[in-house]
C-alpha atoms as a PDB file:
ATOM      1  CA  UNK A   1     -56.574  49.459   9.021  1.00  0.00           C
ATOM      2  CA  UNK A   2     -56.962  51.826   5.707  1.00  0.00           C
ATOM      3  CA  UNK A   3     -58.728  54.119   7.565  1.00  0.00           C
ATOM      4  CA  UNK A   4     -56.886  54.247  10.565  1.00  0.00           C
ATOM      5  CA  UNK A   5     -53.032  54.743   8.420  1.00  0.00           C
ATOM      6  CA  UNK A   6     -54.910  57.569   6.578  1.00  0.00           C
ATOM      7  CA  UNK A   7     -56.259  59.103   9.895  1.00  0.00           C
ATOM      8  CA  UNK A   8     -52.888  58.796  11.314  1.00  0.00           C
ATOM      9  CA  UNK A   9     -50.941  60.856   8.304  1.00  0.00           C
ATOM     10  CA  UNK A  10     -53.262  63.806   7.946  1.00  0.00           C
ATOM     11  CA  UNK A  11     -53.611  64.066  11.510  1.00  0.00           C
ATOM     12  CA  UNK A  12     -50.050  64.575  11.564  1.00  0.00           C
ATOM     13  CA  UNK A  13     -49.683  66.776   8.482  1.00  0.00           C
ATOM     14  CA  UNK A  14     -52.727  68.635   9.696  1.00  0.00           C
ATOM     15  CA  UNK A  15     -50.589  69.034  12.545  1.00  0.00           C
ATOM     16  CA  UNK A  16     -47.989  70.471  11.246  1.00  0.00           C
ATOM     17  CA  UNK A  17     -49.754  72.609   8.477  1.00  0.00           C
ATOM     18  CA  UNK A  18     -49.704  70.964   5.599  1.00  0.00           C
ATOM     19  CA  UNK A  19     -52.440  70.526   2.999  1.00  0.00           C
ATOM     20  CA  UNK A  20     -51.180  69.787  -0.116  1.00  0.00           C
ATOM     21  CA  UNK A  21     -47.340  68.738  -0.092  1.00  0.00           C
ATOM     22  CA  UNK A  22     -44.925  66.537   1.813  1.00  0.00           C
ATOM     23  CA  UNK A  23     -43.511  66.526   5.167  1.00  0.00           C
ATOM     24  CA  UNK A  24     -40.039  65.246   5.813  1.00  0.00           C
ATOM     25  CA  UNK A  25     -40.516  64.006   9.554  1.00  0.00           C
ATOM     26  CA  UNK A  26     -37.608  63.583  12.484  1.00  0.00           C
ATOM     27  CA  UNK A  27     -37.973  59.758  11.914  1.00  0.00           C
ATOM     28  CA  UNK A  28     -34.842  58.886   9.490  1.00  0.00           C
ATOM     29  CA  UNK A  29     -36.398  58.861   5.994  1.00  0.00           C
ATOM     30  CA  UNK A  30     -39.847  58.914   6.532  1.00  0.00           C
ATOM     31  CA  UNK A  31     -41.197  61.431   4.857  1.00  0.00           C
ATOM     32  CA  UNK A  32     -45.560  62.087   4.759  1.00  0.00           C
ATOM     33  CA  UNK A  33     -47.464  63.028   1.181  1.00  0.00           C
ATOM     34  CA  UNK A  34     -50.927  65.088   0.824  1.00  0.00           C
ATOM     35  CA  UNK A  35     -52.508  66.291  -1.872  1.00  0.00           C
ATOM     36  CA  UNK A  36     -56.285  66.934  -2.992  1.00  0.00           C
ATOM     37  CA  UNK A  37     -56.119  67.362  -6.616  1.00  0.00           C
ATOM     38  CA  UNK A  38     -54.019  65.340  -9.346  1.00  0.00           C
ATOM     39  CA  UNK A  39     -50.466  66.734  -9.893  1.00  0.00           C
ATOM     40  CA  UNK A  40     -48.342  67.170 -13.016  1.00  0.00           C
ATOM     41  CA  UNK A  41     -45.998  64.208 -13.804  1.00  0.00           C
ATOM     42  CA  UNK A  42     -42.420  64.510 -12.098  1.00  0.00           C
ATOM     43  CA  UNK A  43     -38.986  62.936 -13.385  1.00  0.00           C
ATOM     44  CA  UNK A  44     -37.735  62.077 -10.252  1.00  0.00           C
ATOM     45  CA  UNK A  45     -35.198  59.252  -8.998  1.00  0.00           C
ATOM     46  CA  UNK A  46     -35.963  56.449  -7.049  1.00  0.00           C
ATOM     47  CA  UNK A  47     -34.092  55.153  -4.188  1.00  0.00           C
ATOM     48  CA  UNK A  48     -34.642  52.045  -2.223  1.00  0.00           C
ATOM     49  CA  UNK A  49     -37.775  52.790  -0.386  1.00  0.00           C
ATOM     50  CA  UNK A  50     -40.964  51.517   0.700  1.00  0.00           C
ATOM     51  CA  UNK A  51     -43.764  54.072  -0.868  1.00  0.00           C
ATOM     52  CA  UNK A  52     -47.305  53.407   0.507  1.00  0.00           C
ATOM     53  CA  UNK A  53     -50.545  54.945  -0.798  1.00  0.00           C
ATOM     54  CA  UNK A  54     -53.090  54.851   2.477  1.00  0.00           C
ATOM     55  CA  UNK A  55     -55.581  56.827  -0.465  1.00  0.00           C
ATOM     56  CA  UNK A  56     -55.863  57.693  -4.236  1.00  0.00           C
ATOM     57  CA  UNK A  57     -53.718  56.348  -6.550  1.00  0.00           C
ATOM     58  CA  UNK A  58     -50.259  56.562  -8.289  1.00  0.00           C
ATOM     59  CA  UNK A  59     -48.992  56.018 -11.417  1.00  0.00           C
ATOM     60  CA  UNK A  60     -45.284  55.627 -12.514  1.00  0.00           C
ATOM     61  CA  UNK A  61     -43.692  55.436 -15.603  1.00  0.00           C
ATOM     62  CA  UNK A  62     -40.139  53.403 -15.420  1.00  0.00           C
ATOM     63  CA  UNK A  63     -38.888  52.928 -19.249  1.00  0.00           C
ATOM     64  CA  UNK A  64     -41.524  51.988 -21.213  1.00  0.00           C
ATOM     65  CA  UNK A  65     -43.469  50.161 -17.964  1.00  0.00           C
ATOM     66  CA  UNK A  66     -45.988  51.980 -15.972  1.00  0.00           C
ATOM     67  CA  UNK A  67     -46.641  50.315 -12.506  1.00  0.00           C
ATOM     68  CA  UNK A  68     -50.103  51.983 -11.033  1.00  0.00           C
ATOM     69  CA  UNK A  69     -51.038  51.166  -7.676  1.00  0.00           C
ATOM     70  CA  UNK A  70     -53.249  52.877  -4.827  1.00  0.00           C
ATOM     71  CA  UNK A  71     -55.366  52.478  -1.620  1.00  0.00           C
ATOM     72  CA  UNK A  72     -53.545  50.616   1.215  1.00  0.00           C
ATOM     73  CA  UNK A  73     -50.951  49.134  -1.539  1.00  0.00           C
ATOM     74  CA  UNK A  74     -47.201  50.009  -1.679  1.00  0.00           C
ATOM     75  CA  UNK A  75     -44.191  49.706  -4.433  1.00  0.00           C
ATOM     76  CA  UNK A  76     -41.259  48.247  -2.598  1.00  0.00           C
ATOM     77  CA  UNK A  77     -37.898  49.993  -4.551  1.00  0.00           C
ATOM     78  CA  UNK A  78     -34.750  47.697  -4.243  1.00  0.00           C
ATOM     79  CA  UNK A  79     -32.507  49.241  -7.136  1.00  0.00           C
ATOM     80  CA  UNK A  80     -31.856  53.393  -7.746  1.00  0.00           C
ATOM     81  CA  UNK A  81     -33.850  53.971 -10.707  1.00  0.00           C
ATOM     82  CA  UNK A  82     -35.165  57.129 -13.260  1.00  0.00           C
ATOM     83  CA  UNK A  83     -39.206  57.584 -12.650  1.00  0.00           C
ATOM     84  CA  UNK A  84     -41.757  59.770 -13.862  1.00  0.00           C
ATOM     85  CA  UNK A  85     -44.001  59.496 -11.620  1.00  0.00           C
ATOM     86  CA  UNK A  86     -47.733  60.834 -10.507  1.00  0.00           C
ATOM     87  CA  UNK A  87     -50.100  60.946  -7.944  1.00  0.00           C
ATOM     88  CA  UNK A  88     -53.885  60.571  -8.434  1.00  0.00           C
ATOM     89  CA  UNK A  89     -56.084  62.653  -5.996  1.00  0.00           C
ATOM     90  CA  UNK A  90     -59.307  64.889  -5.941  1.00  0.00           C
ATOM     91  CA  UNK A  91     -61.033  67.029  -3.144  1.00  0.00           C
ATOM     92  CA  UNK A  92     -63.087  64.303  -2.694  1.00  0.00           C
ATOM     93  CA  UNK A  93     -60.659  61.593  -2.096  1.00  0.00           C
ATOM     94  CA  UNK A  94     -56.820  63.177  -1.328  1.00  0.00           C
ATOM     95  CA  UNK A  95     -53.888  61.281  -2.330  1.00  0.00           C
ATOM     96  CA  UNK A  96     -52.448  60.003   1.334  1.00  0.00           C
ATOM     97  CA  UNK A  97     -49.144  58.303   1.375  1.00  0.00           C
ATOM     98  CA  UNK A  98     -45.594  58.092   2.997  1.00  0.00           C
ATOM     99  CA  UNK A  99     -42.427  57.324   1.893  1.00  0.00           C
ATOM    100  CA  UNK A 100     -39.994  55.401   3.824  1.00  0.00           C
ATOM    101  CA  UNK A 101     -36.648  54.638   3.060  1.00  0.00           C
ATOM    102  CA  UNK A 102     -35.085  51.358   3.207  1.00  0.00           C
ATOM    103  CA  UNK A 103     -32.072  50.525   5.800  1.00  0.00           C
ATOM    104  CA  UNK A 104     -29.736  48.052   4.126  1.00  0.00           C
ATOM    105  CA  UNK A 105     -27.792  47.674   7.297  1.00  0.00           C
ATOM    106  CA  UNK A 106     -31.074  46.870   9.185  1.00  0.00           C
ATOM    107  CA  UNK A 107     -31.985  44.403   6.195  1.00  0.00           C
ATOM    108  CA  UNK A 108     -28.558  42.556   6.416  1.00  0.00           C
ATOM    109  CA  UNK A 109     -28.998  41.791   9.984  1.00  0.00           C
ATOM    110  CA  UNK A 110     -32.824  40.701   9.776  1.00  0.00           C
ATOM    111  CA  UNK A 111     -31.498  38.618   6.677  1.00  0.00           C
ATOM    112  CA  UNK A 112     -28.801  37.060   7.797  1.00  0.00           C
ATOM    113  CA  UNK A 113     -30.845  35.759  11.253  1.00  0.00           C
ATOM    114  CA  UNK A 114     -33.362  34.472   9.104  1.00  0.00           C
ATOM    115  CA  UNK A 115     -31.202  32.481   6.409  1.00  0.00           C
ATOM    116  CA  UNK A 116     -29.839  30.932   9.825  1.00  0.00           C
ATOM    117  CA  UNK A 117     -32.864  29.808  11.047  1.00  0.00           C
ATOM    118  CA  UNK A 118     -33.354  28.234   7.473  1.00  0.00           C
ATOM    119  CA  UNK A 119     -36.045  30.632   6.458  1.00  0.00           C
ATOM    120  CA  UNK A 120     -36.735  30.040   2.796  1.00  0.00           C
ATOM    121  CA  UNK A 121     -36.522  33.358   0.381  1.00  0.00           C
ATOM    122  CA  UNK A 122     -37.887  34.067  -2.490  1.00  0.00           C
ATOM    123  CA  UNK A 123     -36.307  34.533  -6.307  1.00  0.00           C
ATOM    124  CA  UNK A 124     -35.325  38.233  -6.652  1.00  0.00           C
ATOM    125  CA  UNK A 125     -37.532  39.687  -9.477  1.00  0.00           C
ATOM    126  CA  UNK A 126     -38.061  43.656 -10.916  1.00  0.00           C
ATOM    127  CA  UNK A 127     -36.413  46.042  -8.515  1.00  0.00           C
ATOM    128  CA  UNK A 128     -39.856  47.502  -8.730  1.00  0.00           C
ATOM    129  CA  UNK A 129     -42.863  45.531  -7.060  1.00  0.00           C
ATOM    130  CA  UNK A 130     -46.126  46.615  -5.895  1.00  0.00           C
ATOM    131  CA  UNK A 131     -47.888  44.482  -3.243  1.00  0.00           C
ATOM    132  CA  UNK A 132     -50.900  45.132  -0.931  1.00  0.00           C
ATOM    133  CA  UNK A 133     -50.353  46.538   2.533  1.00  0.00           C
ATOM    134  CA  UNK A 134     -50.812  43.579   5.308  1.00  0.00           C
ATOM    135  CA  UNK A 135     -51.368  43.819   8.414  1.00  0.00           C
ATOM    136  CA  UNK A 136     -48.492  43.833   9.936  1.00  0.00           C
ATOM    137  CA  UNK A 137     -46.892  46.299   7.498  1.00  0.00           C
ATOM    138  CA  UNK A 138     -49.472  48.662   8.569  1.00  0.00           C
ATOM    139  CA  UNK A 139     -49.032  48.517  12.461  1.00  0.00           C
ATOM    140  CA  UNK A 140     -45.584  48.841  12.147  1.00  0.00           C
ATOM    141  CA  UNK A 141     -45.859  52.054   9.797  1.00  0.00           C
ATOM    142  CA  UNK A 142     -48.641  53.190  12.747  1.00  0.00           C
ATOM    143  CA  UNK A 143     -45.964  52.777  14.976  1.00  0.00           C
ATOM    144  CA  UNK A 144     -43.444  54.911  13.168  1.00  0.00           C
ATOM    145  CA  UNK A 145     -45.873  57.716  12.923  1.00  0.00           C
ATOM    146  CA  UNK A 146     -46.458  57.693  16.461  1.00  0.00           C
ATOM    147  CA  UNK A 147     -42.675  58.307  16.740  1.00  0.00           C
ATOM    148  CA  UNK A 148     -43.128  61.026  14.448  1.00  0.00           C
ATOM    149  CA  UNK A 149     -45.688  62.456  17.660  1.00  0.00           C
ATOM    150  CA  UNK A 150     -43.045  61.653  19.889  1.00  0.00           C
ATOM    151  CA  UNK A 151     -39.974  62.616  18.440  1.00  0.00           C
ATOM    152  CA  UNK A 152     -37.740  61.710  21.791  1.00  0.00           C
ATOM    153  CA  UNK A 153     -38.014  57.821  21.340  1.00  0.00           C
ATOM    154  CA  UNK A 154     -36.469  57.831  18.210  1.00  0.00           C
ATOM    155  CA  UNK A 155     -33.226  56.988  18.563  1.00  0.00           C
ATOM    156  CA  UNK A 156     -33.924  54.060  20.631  1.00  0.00           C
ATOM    157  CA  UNK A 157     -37.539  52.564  19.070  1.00  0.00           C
ATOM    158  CA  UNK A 158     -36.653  53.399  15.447  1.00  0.00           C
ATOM    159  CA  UNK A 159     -34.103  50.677  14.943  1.00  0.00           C
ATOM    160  CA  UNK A 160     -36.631  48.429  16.775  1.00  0.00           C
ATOM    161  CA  UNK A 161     -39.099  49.426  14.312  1.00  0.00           C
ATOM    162  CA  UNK A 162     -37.102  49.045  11.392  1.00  0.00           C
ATOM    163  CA  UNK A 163     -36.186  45.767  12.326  1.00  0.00           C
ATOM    164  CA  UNK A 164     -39.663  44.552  12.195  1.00  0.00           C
ATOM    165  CA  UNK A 165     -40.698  46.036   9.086  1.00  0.00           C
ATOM    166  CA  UNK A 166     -37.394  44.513   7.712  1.00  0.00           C
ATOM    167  CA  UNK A 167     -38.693  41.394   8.637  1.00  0.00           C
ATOM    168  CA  UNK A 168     -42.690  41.323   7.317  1.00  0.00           C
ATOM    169  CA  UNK A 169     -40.777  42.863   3.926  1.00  0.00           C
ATOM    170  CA  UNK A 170     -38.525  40.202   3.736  1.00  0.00           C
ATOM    171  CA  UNK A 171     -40.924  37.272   4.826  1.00  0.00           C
ATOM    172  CA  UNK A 172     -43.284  38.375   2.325  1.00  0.00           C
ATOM    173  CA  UNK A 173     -44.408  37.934  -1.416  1.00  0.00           C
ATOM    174  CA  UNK A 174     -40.937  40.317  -2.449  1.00  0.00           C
ATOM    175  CA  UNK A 175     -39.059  39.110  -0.044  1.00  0.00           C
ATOM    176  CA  UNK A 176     -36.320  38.353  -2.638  1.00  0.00           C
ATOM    177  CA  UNK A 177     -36.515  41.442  -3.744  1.00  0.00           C
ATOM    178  CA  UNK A 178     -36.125  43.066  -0.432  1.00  0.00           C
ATOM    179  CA  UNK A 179     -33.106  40.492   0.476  1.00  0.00           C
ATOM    180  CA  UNK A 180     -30.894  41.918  -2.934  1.00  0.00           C
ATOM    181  CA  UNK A 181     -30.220  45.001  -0.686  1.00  0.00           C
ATOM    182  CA  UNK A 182     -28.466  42.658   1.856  1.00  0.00           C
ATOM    183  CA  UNK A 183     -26.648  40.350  -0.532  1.00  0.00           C
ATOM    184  CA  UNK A 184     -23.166  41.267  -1.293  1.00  0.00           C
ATOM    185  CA  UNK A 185     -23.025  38.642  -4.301  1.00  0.00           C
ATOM    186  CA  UNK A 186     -24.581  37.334  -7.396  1.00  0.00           C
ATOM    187  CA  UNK A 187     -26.104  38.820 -10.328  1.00  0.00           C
ATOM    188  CA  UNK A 188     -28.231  41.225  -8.927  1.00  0.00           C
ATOM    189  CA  UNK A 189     -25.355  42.431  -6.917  1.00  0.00           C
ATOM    190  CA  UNK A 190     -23.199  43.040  -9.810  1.00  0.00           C
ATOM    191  CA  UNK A 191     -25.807  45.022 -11.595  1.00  0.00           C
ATOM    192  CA  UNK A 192     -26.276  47.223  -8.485  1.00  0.00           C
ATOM    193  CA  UNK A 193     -23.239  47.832  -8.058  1.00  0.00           C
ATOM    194  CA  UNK A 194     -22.644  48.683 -11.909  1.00  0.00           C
ATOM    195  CA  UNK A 195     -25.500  51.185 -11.306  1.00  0.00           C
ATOM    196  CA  UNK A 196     -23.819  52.647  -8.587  1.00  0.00           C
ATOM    197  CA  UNK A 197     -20.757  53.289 -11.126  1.00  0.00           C
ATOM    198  CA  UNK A 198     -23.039  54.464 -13.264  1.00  0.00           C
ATOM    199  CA  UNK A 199     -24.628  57.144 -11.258  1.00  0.00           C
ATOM    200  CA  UNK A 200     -21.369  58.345 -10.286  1.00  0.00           C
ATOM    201  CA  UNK A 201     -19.505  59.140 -13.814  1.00  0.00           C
ATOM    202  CA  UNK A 202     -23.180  59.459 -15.609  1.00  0.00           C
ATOM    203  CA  UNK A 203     -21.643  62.485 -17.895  1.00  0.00           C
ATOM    204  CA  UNK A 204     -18.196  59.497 -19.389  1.00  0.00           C
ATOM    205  CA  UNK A 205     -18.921  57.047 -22.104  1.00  0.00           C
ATOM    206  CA  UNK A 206     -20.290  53.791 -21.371  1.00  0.00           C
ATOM    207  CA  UNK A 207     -19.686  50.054 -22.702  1.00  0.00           C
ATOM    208  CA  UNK A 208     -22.192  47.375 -22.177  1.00  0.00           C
ATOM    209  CA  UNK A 209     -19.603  44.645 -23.005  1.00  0.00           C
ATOM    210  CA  UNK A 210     -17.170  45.972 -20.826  1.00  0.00           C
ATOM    211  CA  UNK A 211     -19.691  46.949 -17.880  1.00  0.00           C
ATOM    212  CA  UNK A 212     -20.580  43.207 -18.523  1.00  0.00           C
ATOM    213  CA  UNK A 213     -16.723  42.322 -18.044  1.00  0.00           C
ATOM    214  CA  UNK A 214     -16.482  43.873 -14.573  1.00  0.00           C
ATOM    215  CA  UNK A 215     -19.534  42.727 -13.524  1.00  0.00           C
ATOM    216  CA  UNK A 216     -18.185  38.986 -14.673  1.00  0.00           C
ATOM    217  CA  UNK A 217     -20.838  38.086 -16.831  1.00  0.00           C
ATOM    218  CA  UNK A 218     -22.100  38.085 -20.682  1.00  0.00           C
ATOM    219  CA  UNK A 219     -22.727  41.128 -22.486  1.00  0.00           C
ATOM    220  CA  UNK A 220     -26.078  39.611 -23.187  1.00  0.00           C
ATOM    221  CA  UNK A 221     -27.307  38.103 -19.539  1.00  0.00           C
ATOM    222  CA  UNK A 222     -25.847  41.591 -18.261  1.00  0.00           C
ATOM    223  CA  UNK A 223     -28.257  43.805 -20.216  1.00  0.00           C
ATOM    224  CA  UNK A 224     -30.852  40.809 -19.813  1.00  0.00           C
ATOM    225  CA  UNK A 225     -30.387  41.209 -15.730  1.00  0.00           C
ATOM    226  CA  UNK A 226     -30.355  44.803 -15.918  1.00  0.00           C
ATOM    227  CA  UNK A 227     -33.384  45.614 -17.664  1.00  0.00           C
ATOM    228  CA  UNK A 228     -35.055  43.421 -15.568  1.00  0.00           C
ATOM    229  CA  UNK A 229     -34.070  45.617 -12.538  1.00  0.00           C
ATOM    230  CA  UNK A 230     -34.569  48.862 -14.101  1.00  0.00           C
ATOM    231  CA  UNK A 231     -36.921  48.623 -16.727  1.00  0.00           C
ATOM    232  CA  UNK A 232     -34.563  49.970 -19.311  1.00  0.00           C
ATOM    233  CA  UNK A 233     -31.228  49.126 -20.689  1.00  0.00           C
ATOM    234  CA  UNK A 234     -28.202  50.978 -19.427  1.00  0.00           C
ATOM    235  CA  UNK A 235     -28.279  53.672 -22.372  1.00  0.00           C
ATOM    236  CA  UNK A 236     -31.193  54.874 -21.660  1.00  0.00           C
ATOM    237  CA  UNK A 237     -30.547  54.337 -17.929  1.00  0.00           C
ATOM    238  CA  UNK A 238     -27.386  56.685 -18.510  1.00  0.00           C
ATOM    239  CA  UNK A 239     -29.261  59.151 -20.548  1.00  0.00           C
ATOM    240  CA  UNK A 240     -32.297  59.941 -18.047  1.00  0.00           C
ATOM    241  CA  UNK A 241     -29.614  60.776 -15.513  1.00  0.00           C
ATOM    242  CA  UNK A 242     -27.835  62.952 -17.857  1.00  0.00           C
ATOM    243  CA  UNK A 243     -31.029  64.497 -18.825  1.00  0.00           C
ATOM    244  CA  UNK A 244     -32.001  65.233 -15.549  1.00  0.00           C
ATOM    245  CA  UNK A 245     -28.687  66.654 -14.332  1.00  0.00           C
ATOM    246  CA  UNK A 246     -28.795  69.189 -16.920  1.00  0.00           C
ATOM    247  CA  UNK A 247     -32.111  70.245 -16.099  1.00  0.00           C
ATOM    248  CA  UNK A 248     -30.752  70.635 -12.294  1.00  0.00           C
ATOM    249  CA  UNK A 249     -28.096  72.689 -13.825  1.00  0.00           C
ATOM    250  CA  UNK A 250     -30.315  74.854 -16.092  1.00  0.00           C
ATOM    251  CA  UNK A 251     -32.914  75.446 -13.154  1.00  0.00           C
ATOM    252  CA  UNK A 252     -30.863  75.720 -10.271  1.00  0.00           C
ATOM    253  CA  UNK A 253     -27.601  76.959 -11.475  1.00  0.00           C
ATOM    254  CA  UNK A 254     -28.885  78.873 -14.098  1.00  0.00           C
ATOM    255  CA  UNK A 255     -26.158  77.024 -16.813  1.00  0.00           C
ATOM    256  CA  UNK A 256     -26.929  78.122 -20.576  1.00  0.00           C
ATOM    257  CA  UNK A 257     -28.750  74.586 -22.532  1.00  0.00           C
ATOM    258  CA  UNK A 258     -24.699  74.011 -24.455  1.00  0.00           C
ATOM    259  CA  UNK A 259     -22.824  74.196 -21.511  1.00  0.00           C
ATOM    260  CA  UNK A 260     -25.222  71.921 -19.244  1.00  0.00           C
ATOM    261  CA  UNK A 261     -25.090  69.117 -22.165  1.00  0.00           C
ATOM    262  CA  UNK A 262     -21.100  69.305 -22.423  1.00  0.00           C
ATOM    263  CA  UNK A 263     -21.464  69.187 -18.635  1.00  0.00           C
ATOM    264  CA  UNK A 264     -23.534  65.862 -18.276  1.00  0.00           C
ATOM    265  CA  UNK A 265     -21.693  64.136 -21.452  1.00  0.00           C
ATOM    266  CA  UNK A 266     -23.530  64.881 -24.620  1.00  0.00           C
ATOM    267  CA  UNK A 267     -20.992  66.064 -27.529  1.00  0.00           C
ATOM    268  CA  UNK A 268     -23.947  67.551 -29.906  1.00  0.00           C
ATOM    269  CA  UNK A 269     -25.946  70.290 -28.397  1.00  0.00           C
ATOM    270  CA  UNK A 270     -28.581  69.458 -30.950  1.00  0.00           C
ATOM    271  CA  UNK A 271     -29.163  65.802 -30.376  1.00  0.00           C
ATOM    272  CA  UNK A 272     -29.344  67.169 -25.969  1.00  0.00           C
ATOM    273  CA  UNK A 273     -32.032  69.461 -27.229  1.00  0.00           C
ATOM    274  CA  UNK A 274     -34.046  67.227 -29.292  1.00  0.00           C
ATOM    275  CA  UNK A 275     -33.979  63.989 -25.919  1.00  0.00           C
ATOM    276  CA  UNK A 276     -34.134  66.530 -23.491  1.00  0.00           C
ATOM    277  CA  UNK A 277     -37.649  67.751 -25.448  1.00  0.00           C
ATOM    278  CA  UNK A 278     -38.696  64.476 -26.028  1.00  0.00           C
ATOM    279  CA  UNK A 279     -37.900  63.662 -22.517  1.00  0.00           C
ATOM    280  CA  UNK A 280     -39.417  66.721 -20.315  1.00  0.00           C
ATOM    281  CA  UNK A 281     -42.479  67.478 -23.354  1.00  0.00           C
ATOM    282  CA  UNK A 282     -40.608  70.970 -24.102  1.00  0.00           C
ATOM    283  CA  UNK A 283     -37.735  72.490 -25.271  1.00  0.00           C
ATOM    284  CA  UNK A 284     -34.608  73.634 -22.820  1.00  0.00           C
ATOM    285  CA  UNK A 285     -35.319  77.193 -23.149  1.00  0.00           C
ATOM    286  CA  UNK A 286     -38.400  77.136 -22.279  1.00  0.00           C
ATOM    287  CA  UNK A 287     -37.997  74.923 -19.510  1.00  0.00           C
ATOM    288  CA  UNK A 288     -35.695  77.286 -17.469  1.00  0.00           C
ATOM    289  CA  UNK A 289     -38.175  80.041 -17.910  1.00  0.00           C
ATOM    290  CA  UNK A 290     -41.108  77.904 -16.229  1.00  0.00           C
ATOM    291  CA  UNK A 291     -41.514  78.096 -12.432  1.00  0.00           C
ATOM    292  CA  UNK A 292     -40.888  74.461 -11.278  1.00  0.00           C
ATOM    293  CA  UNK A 293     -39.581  72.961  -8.107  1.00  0.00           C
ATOM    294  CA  UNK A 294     -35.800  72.511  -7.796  1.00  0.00           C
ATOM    295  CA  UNK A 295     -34.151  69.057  -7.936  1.00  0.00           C
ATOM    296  CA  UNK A 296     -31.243  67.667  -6.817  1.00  0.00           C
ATOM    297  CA  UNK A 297     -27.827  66.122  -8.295  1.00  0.00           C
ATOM    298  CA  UNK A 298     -27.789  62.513  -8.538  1.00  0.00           C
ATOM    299  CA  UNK A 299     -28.277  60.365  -4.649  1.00  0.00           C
ATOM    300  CA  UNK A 300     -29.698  63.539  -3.002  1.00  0.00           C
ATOM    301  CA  UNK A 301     -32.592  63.985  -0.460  1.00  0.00           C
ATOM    302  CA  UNK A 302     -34.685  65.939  -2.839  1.00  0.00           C
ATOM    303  CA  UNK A 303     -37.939  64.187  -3.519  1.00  0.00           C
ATOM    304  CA  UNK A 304     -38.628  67.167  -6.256  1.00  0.00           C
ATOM    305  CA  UNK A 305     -38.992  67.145  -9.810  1.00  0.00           C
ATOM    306  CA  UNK A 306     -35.397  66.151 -10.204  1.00  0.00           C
ATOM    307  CA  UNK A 307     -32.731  62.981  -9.124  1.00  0.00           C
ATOM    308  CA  UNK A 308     -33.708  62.930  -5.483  1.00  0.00           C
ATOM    309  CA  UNK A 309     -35.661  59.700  -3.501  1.00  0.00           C
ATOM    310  CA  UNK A 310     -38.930  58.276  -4.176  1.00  0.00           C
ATOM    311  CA  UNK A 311     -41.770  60.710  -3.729  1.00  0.00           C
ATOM    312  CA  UNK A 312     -43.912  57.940  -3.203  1.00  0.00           C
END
């Protein structure tokens, strides 16, 4: 099955051109990864996805955990999260993968058919997991690409699709995990949705205790819960998205290092300069003259070296 998954992505980005870089496909969120040599880290944001490696190897960095994982294995994302993240590759043995993002409404439905037919699920755990790809996983990715060859059944056999890949995801070892997306309540819920708030008004002033008091729980089993989704604690979850807005802003909109860290929050320009270095290994200057991929503002498609989806 390893061989045939791999066969079946760099047939199609061989297809279409591509030997070192990604292809977004016409299947809804699938997007296909090549490359034969190791690439620099990327700060990048994570969006509920399924991110396979067919070959080679990964490594990313989410707080102060690094989660590695490689042939025929994939990290199943349930919670928007800060990465830096990189793939693993030589001539000899090319980094293969996809990325494939998750449908929550899909999920519900899947979800809520099999809590009725009493199907146990599992406790909801990091909203990062790596797990080997089965078997089914892998035919039903095979049968996505083949859409991808034959664009015109889309519409009607990717929901079909979905739904089964929903299903061997939720049925399996993070199948809690998986199930978060679809649950409107509890704990995990509350954190998700206090990410969401935080995502949108990144650049205001935060408070744990009363973050904690919206989401209707202790200051102490909110930070608890969140780290546990995210890998970090909401200040430093607030600060890599500030960090990596002002980057977008300095790269893409060409915004001088004091007025992109007023923009995203920060009242000293000093204190921006000194997390932004520590953050991106160099100083804001010098990162606006360097020739680097454009990202994207916070929930965008971009799978760059900014906020943008899981690259995978």
């Amino acid at each position: 099955m390893a061989t045939e998954l791999t066969s079946a992505i760099a047939e199609i980005l061989d297809a279409e051109g591509v030997s070192n870089g990604a292809y977004d496909t016409p299947v809804p969120g699938l997007r296909l990864l090549r490359t034969h040599a190791s690439v620099a880290p990327r700060h990048m944001h994570y969006r509920p996805s399924l991110c396979l490696v067919a070959q080679g190897r990964k490594e990313v960095l989410v707080g102060d955990t690094t989660i590695t994982y490689g042939d025929m294995q994939s990290m199943i994302v349930t919670v928007e999260v800060p990465v830096l993240s990189q793939m693993k590759a030589s001539a000899e043995e090319p980094y293969v993968g996809a990325v494939l993002e998750l449908n929550p409404q899909i999920i519900l439905e899947v979800a809520t058919q099999l809590e009725a037919g009493g199907a146990p699920r599992g406790k909801p755990g990091s909203g990062l997991v790596v797990q080997n790809i089965d078997a089914h996983v892998a035919a039903s990715i095979l049968r996505l690409l083949d859409l991808v060859r034959h664009p015109q059944g889309v519409e009607i056999l990717y929901p079909v699709v979905m739904r089964e890949i929903s299903y061997w995801l939720l049925t399996g070892p993070a199948g809690g995990n998986v199930a978060r997306l679809a649950i409107p309540e509890g704990q995990p819920a509350r954190i998700t949705k206090a990410i969401q708030q935080m995502r949108e008004s990144f650049d205001a002033p935060i408070s744990v205790p009363d973050m904690a008091r919206t989401a209707g729980m202790s200051a102490s089993s909110f930070h608890q819960h969140f780290k546990m989704l995210t890998c970090m604690s909401p200040l430093q979850y607030q600060k890599h998205l500030r960090l990596l807005e002002a980057r977008r802003l300095m790269m893409t909109d060409g915004e001088k290092a004091g007025n992109a860290a007023l923009s995203v929050g920060y009242e000293s320009v000093s204190q921006f300069s000194r997390e932004f270095a520590r953050m991106f290994g160099d100083s804001p200057r010098r990162q606006t003259r360097a020739s680097e991929p454009r990202s994207a503002r916070p929930g965008s498609e971009d799978h760059g070296a900014g906020i943008g989806a899981a690259m995978g």
